[in-house]
C-alpha atoms as a PDB file:
ATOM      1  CA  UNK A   1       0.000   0.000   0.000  1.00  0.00           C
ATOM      2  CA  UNK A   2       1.496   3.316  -0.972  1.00  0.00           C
ATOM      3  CA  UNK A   3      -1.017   5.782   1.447  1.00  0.00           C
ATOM      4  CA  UNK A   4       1.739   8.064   2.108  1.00  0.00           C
ATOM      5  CA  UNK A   5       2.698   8.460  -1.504  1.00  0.00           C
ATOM      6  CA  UNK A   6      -1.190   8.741  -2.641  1.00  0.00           C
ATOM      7  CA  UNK A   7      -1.729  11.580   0.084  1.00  0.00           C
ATOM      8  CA  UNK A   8       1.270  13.156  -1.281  1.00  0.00           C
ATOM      9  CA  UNK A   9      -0.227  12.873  -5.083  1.00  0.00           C
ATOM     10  CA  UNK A  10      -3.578  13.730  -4.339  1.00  0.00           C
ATOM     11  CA  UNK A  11      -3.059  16.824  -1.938  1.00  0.00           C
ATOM     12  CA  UNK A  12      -0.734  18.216  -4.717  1.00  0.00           C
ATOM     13  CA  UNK A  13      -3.352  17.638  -7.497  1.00  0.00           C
ATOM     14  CA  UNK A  14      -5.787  19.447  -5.318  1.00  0.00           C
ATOM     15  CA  UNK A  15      -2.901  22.025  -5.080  1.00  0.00           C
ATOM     16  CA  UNK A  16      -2.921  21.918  -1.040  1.00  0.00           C
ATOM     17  CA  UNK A  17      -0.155  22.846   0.969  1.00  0.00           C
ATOM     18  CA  UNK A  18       0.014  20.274   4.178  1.00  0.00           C
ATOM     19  CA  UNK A  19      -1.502  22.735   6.352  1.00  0.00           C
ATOM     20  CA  UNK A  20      -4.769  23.860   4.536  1.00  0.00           C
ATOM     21  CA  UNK A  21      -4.988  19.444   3.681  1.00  0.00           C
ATOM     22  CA  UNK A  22      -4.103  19.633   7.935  1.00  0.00           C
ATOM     23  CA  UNK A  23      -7.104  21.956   8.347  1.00  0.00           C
ATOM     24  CA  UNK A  24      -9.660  19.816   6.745  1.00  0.00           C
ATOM     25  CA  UNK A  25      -8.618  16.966   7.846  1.00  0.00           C
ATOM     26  CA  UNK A  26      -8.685  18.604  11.779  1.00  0.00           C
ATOM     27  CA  UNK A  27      -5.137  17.236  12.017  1.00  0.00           C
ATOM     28  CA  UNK A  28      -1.450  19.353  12.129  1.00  0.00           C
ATOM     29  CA  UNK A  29       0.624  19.708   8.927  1.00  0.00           C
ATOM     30  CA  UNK A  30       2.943  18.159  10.972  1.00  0.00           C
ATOM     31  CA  UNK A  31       0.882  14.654  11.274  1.00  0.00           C
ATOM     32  CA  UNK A  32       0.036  15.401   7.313  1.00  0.00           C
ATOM     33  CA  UNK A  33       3.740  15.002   6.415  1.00  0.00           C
ATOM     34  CA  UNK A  34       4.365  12.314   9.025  1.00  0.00           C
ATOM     35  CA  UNK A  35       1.738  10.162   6.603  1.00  0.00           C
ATOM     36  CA  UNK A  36       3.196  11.045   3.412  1.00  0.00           C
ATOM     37  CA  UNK A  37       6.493  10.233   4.425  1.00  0.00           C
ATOM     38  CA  UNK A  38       4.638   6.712   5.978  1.00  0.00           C
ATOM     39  CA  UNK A  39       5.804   7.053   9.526  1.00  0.00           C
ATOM     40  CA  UNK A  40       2.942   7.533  10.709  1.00  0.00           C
ATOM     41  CA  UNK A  41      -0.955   6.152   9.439  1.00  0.00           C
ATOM     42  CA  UNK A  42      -3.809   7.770  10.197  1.00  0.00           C
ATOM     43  CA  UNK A  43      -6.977   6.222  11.867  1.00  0.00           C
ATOM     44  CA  UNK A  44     -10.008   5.348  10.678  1.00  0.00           C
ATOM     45  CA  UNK A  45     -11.804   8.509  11.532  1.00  0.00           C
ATOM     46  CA  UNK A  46      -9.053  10.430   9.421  1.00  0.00           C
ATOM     47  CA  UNK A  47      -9.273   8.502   6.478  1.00  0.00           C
ATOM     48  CA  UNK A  48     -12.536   8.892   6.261  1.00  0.00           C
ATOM     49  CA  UNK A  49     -11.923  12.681   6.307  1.00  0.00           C
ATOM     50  CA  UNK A  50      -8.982  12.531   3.862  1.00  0.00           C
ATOM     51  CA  UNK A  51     -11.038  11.158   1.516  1.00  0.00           C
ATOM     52  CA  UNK A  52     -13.674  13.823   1.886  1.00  0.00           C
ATOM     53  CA  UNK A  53     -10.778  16.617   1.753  1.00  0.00           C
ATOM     54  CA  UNK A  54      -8.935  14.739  -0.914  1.00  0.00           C
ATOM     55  CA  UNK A  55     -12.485  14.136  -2.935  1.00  0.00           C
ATOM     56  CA  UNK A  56     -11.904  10.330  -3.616  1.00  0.00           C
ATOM     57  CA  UNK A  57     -12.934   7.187  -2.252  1.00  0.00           C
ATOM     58  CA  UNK A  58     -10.863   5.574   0.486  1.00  0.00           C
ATOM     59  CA  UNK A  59     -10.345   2.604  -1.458  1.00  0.00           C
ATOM     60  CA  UNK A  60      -8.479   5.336  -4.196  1.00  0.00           C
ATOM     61  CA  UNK A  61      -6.735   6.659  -1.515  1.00  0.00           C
ATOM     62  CA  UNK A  62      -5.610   3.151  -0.111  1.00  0.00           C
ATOM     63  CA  UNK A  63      -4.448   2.415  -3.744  1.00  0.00           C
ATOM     64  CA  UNK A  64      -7.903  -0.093  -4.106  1.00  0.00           C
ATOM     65  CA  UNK A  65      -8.435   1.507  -7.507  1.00  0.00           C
ATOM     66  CA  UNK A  66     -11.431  -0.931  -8.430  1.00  0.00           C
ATOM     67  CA  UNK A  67     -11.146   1.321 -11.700  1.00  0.00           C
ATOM     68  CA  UNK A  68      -7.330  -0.160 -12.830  1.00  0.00           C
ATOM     69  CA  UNK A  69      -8.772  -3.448 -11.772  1.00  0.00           C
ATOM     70  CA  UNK A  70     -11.841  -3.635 -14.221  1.00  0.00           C
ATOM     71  CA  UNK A  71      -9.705  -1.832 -16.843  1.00  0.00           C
ATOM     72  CA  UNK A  72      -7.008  -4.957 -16.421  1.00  0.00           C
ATOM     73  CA  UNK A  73     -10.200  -7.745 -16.711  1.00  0.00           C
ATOM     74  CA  UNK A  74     -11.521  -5.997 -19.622  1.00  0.00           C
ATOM     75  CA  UNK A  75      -8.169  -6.182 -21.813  1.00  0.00           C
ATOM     76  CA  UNK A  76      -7.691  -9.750 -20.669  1.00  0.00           C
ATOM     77  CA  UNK A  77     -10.527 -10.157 -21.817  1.00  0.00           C
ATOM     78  CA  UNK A  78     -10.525  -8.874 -24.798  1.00  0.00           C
ATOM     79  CA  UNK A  79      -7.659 -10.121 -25.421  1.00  0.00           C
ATOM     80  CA  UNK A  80      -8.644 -13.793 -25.240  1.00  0.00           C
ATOM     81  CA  UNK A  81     -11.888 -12.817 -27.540  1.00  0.00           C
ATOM     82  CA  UNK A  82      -9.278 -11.582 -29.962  1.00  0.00           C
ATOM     83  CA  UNK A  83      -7.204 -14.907 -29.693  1.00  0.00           C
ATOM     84  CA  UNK A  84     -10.481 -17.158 -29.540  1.00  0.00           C
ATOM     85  CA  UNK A  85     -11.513 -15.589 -33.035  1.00  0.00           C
ATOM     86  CA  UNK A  86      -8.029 -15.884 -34.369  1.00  0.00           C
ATOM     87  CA  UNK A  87      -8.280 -20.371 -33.349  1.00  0.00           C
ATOM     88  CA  UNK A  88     -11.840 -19.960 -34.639  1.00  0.00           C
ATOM     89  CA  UNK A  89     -10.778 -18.790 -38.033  1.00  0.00           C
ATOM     90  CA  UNK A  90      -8.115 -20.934 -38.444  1.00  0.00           C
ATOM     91  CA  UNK A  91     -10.026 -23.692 -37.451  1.00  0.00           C
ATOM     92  CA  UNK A  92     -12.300 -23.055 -40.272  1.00  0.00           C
ATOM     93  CA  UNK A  93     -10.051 -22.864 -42.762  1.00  0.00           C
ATOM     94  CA  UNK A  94      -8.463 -26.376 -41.889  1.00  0.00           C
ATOM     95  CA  UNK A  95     -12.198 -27.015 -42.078  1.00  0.00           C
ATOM     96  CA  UNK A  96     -12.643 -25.774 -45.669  1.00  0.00           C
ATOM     97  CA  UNK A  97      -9.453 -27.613 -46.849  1.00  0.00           C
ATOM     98  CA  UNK A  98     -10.644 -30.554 -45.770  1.00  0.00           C
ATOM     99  CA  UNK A  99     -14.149 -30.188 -47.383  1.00  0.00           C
ATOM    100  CA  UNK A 100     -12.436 -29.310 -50.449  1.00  0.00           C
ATOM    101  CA  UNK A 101      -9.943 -32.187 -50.310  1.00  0.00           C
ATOM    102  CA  UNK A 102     -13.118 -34.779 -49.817  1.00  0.00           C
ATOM    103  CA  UNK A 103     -14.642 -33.200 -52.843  1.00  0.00           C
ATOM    104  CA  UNK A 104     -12.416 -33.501 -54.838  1.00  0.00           C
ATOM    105  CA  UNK A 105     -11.267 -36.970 -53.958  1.00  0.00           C
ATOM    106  CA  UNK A 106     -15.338 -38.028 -54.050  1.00  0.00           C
ATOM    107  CA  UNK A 107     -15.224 -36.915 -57.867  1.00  0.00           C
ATOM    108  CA  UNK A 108     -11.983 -38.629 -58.489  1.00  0.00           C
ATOM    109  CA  UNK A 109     -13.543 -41.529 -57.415  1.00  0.00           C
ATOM    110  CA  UNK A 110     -16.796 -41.079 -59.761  1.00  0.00           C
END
């Protein structure tokens, strides 16, 4: 878990020094750089209200990004449709081939 790093990212995208983030937060700037620099963690209560500051979810803030996570399924995804159609088509060639082969070996025959 990178919470010290995400604070960090997020309180600078909201352009917030540590002290105004502090303020919101009802914590010192001093306890705001102690969890960016991960010595310290804050509690419950606190992440709740750094994710209210911060205007994201505490599972973005926690580095839970469900977001990343459906993005990854849906490529995998895709990309094993994309590989599926790729056996599929092949397999219908061989398919054809051999239709073609029996044809022609059926009028050989005649």
């Amino acid at each position: 878990m990178n919470l010290g790093k995400n604070i960090f990212e997020l309180r600078k995208k909201q352009r917030l020094s540590q002290e105004q983030l502090g303020e919101k937060v009802g914590v010192t700037r001093q306890t705001i750089s102690n969890w960016e620099l991960e010595q310290t963690t804050p509690d419950t209560n606190q992440l709740i209200a750094l994710s209210k500051a911060l205007k994201v979810s505490i599972d973005v803030l926690v580095g839970n990004d469900i977001q990343n996570l459906l993005e990854q399924k849906v490529n995998n995804v895709e990309s094993e449709v994309i590989r599926n159609n790729k056996l599929l088509r092949m397999s219908l060639i061989i398919l054809a081939i051999i239709v073609v082969i029996l044809i022609l070996a059926f009028i050989s025959l005649a």
